[in-house]
PDB file of N, CA and C in Angstrom:
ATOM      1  N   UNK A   1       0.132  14.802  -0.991  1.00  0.00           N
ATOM      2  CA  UNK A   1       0.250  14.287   0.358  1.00  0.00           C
ATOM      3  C   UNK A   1      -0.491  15.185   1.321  1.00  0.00           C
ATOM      4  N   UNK A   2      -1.179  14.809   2.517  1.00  0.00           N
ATOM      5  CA  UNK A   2      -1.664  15.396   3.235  1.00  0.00           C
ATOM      6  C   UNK A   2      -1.354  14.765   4.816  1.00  0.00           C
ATOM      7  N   UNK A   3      -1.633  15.679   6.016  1.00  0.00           N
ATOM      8  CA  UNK A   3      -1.080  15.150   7.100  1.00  0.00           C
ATOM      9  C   UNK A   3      -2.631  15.041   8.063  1.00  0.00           C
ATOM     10  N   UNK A   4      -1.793  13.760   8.592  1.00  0.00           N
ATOM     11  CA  UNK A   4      -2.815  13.499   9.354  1.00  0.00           C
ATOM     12  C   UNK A   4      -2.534  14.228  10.956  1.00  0.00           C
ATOM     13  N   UNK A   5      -3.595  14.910  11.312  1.00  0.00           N
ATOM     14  CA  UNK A   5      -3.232  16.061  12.435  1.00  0.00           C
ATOM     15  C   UNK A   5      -2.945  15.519  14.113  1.00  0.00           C
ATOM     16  N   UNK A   6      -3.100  14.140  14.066  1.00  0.00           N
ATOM     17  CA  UNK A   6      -2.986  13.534  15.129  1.00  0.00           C
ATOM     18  C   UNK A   6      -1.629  13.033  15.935  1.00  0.00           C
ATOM     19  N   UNK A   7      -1.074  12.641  14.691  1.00  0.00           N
ATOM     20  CA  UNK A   7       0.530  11.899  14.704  1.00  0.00           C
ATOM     21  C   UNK A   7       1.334  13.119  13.996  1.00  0.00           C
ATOM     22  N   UNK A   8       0.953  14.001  13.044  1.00  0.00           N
ATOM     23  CA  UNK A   8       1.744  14.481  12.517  1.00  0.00           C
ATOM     24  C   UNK A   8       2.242  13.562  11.680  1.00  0.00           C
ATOM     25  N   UNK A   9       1.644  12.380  11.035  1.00  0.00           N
ATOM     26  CA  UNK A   9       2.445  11.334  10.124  1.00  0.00           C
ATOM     27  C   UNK A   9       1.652  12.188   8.827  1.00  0.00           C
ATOM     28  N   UNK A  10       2.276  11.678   7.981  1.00  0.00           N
ATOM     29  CA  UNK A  10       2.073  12.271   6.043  1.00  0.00           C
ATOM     30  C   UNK A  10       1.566  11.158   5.997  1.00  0.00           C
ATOM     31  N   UNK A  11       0.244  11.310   4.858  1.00  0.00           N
ATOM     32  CA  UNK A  11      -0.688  10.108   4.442  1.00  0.00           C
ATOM     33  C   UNK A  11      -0.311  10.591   2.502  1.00  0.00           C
ATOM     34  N   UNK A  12       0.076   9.944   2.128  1.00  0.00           N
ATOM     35  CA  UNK A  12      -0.194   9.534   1.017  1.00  0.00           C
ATOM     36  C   UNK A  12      -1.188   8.946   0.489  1.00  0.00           C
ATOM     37  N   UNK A  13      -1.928  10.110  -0.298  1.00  0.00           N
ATOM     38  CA  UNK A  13      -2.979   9.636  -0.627  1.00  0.00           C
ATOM     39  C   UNK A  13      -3.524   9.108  -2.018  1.00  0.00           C
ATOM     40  N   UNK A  14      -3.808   8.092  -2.228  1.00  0.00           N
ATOM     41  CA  UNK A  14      -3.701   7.480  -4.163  1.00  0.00           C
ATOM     42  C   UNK A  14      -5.129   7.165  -4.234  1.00  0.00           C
ATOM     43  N   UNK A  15      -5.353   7.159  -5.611  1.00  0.00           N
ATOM     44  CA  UNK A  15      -6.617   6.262  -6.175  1.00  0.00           C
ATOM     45  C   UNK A  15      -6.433   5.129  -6.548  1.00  0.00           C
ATOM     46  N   UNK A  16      -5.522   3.824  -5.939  1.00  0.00           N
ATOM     47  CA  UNK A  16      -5.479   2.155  -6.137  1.00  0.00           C
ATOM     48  C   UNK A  16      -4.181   1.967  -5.274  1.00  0.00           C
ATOM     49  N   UNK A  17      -4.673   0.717  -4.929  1.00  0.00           N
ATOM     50  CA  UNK A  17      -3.575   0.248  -3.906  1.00  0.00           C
ATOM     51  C   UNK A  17      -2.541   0.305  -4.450  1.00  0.00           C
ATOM     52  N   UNK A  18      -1.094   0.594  -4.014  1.00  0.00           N
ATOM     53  CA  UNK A  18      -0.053   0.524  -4.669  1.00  0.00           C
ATOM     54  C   UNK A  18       1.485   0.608  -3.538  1.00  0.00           C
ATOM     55  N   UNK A  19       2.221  -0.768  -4.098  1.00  0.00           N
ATOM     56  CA  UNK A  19       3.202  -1.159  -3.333  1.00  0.00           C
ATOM     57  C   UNK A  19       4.202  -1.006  -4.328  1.00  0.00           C
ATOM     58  N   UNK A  20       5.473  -0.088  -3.544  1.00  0.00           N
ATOM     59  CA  UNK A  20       6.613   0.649  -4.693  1.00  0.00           C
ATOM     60  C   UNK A  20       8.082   0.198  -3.619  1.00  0.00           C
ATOM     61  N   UNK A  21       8.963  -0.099  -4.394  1.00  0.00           N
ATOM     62  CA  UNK A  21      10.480  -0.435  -3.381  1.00  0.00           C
ATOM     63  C   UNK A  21      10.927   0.841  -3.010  1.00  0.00           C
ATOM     64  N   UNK A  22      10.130   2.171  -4.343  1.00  0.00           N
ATOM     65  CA  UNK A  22      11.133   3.523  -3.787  1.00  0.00           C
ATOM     66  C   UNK A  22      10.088   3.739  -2.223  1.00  0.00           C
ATOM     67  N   UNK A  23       9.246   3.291  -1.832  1.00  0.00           N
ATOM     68  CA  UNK A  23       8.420   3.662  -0.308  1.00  0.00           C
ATOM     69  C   UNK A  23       9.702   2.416   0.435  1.00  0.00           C
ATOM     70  N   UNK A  24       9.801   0.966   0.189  1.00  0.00           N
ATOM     71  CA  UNK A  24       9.874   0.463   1.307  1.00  0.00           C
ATOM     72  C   UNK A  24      11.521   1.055   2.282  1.00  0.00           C
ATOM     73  N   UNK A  25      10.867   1.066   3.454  1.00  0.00           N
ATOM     74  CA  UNK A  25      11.914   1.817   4.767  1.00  0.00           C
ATOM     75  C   UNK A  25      11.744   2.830   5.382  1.00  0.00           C
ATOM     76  N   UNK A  26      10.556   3.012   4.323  1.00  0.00           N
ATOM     77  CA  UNK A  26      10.243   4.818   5.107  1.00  0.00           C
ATOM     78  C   UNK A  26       8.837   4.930   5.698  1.00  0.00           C
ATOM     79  N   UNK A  27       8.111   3.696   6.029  1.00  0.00           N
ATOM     80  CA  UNK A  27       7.026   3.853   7.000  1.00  0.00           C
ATOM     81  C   UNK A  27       5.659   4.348   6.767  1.00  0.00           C
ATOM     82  N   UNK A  28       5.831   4.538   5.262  1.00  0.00           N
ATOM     83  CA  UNK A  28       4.973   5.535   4.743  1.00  0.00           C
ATOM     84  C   UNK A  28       3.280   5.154   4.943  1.00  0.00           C
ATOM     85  N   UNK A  29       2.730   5.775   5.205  1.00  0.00           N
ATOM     86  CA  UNK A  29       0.659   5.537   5.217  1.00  0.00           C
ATOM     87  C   UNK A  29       0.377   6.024   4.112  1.00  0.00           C
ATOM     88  N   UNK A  30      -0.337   4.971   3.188  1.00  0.00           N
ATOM     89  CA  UNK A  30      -1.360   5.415   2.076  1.00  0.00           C
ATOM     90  C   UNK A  30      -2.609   5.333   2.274  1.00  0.00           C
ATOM     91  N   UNK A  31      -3.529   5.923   1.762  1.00  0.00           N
ATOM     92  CA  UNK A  31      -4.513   6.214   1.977  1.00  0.00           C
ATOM     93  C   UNK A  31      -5.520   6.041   0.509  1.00  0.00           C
ATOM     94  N   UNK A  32      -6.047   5.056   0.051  1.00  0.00           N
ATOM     95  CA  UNK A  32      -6.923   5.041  -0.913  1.00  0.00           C
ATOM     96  C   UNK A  32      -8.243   4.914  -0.694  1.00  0.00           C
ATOM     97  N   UNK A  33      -8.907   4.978  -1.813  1.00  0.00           N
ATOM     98  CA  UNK A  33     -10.526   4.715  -1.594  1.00  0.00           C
ATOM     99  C   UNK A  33     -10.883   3.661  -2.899  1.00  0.00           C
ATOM    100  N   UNK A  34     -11.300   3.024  -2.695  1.00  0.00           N
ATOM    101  CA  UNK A  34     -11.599   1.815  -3.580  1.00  0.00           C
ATOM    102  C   UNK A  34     -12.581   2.014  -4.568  1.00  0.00           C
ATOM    103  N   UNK A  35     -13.178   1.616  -5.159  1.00  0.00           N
ATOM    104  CA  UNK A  35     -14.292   1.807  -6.643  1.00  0.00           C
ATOM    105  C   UNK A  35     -15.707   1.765  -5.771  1.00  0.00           C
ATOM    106  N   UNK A  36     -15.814   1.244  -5.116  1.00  0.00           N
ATOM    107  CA  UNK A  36     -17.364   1.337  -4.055  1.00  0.00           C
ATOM    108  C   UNK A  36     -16.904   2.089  -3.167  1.00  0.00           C
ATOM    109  N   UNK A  37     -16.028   3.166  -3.050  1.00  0.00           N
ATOM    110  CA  UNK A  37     -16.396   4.059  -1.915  1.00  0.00           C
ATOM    111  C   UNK A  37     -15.851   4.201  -0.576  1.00  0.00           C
ATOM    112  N   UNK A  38     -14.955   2.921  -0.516  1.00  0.00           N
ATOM    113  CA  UNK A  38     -14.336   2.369   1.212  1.00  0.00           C
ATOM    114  C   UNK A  38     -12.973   2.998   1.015  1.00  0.00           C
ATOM    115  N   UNK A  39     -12.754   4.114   2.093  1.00  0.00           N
ATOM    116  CA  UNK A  39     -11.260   4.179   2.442  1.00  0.00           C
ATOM    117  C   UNK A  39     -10.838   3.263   3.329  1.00  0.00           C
ATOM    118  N   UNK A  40      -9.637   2.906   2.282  1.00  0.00           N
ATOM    119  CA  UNK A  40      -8.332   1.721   3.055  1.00  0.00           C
ATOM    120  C   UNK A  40      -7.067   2.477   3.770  1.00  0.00           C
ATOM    121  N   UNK A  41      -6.738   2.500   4.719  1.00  0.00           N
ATOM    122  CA  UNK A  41      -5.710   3.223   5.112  1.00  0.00           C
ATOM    123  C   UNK A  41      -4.831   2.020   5.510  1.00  0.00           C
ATOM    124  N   UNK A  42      -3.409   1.584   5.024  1.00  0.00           N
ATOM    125  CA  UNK A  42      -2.438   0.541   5.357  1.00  0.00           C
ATOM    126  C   UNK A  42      -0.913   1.509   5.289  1.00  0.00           C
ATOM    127  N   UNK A  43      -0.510   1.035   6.337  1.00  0.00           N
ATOM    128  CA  UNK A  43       1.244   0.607   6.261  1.00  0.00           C
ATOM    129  C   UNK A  43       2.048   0.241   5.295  1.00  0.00           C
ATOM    130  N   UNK A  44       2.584   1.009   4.417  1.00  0.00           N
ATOM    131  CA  UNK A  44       3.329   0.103   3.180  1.00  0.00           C
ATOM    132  C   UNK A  44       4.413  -0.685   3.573  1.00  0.00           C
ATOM    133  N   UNK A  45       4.655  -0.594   4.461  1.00  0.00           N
ATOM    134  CA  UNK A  45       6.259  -1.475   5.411  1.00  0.00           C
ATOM    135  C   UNK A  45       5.331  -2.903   5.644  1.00  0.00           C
ATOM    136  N   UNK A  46       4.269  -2.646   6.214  1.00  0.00           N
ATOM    137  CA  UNK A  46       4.181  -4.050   6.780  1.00  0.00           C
ATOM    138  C   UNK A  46       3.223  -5.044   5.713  1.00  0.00           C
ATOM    139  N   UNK A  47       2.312  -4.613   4.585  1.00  0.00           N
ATOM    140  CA  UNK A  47       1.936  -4.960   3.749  1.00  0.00           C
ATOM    141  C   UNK A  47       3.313  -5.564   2.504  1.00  0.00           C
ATOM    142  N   UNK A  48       4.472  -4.419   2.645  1.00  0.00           N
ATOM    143  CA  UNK A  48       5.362  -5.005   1.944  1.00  0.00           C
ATOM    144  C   UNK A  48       5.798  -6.133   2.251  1.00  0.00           C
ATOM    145  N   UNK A  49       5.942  -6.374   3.563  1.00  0.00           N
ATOM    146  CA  UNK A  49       6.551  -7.519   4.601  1.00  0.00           C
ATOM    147  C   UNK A  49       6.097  -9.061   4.120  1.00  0.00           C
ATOM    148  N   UNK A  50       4.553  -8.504   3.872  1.00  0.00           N
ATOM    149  CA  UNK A  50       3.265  -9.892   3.911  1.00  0.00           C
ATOM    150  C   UNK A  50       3.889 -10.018   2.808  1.00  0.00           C
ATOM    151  N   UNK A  51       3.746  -9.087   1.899  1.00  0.00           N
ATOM    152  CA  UNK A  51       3.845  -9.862  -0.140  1.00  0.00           C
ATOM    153  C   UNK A  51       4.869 -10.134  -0.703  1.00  0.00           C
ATOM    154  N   UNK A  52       6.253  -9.369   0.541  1.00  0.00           N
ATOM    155  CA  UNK A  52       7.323  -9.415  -0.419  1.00  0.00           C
ATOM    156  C   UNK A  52       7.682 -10.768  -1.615  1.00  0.00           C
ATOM    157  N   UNK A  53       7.263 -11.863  -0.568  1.00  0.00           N
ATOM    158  CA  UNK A  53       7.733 -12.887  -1.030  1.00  0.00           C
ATOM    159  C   UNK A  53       6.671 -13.680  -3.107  1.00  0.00           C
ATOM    160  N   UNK A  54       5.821 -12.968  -2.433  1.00  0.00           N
ATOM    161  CA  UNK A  54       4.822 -13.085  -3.958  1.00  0.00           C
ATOM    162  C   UNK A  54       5.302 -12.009  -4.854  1.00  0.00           C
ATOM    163  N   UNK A  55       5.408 -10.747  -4.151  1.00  0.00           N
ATOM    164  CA  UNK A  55       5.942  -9.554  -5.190  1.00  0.00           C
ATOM    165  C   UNK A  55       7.470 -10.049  -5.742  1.00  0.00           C
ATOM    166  N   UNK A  56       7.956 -10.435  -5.327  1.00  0.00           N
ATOM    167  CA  UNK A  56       9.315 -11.229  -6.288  1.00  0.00           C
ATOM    168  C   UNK A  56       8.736 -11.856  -7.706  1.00  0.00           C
ATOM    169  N   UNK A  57       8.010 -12.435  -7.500  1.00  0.00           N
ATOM    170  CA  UNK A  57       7.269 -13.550  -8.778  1.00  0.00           C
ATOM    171  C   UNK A  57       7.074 -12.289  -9.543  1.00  0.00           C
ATOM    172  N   UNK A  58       6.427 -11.723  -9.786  1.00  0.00           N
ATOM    173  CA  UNK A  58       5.548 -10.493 -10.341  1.00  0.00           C
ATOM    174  C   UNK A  58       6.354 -10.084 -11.589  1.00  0.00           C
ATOM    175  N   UNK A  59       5.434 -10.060 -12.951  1.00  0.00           N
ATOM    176  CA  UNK A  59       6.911  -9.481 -13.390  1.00  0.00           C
ATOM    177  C   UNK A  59       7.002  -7.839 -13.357  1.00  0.00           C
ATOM    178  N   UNK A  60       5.094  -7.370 -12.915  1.00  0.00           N
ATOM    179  CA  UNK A  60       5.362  -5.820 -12.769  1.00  0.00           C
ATOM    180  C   UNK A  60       6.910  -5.460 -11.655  1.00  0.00           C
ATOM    181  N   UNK A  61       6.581  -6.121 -10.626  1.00  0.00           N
ATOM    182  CA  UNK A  61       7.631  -5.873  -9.596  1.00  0.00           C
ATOM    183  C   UNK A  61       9.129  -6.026 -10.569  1.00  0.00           C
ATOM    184  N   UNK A  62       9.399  -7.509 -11.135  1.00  0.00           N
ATOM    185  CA  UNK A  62      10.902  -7.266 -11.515  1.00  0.00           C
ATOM    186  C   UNK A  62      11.136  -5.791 -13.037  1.00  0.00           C
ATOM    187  N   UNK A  63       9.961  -5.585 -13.379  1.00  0.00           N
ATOM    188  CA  UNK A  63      10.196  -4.442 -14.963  1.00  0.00           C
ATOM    189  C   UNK A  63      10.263  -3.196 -13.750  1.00  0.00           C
ATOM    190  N   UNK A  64       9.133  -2.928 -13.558  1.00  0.00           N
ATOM    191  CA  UNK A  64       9.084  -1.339 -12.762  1.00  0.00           C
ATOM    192  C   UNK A  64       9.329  -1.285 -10.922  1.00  0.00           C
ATOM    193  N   UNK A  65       8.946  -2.036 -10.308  1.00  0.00           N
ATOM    194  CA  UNK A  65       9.477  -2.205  -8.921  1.00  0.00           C
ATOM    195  C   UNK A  65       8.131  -1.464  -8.442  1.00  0.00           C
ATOM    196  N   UNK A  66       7.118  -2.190  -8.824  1.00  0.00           N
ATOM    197  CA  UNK A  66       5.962  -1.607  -8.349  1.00  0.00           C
ATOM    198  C   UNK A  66       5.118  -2.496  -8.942  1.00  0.00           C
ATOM    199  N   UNK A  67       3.965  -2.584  -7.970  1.00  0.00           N
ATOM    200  CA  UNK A  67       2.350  -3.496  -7.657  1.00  0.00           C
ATOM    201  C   UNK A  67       1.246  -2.681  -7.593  1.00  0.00           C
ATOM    202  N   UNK A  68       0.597  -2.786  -8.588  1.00  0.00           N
ATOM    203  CA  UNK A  68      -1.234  -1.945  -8.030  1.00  0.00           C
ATOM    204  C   UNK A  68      -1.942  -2.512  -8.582  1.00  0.00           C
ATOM    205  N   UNK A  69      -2.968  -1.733  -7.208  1.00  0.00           N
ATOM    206  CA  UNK A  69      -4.546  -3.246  -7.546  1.00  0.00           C
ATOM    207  C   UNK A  69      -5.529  -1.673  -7.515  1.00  0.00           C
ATOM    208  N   UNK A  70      -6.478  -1.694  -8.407  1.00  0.00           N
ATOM    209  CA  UNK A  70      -7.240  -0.606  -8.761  1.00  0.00           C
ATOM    210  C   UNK A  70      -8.619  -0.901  -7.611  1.00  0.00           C
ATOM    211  N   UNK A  71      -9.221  -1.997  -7.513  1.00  0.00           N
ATOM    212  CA  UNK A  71     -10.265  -2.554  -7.047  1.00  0.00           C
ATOM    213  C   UNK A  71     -10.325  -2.774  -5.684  1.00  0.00           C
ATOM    214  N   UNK A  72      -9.572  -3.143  -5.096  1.00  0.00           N
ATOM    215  CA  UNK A  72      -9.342  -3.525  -3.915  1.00  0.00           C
ATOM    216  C   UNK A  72      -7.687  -4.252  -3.148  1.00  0.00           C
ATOM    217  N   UNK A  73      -7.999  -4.433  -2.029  1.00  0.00           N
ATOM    218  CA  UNK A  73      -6.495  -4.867  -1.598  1.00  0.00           C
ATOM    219  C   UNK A  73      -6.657  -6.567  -1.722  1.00  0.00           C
ATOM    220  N   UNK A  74      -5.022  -6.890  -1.850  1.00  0.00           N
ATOM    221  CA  UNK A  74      -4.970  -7.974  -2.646  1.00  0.00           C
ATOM    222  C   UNK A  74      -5.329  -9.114  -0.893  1.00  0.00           C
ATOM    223  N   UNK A  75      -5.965 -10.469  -1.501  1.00  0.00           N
ATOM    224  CA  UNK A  75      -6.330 -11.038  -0.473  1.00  0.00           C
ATOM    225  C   UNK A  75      -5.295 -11.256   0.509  1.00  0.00           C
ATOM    226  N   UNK A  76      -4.347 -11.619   0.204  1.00  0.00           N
ATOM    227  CA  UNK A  76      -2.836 -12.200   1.233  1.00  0.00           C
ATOM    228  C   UNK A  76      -3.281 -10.999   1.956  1.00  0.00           C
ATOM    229  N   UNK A  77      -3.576  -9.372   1.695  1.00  0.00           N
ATOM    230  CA  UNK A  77      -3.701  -8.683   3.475  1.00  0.00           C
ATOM    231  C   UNK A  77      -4.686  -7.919   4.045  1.00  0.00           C
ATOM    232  N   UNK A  78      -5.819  -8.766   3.492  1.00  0.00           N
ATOM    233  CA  UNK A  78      -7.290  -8.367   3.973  1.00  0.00           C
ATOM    234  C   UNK A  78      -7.310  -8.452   5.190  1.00  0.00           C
ATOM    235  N   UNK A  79      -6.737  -9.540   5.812  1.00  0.00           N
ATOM    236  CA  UNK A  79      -7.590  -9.839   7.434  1.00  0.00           C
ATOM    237  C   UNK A  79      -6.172  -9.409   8.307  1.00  0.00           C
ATOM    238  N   UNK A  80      -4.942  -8.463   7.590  1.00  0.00           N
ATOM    239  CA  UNK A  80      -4.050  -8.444   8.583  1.00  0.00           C
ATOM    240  C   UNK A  80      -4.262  -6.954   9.245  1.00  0.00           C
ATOM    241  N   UNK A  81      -3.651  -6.511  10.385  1.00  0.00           N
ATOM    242  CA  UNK A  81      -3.437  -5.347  10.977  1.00  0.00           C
ATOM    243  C   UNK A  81      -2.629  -4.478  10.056  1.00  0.00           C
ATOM    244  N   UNK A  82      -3.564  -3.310   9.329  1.00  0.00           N
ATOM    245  CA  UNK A  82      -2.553  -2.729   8.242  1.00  0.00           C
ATOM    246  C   UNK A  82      -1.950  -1.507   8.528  1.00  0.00           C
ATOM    247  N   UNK A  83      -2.365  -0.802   9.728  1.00  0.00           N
ATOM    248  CA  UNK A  83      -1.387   0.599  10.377  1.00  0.00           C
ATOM    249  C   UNK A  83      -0.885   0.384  11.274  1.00  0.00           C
TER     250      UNK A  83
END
């Protein structure tokens, strides 16, 4: 983890997108970089918000309680406001 010096918020920083139930409530910022090079910085609260309802289906979500996309972020929250 590293902090971002502005807010004083903690960025969690990963190599693939990844949505976990032990993050949701705690506000947390991740910070990845994708396979071409683009850092994504999102909200796991409010990305959780968008998918919850698809992350139910999932059976990664019902075995481990966790979602990751290695490549990029999943379409449902490309075009939303993600911090």
């Amino acid at each position: 983890m590293s902090k971002n010096v502005e807010n004083d918020t903690k960025v969690l920083k990963s190599k693939r997108f990844v949505v976990r139930m032990s993050l949701v409530g705690k506000n947390q910022l991740i910070e990845f970089t994708t396979k071409k090079g683009k850092v994504i910085t999102y909200n796991h609260d409010k990305v959780y918000e968008v998918m919850k309802s698809k992350l139910s289906t999932l059976p990664c979500w019902t075995k481990y309680k966790s979602y990751t996309a290695t490549n990029n972020i999943p379409m449902s929250v490309r075009n939303i406001e993600l911090v």
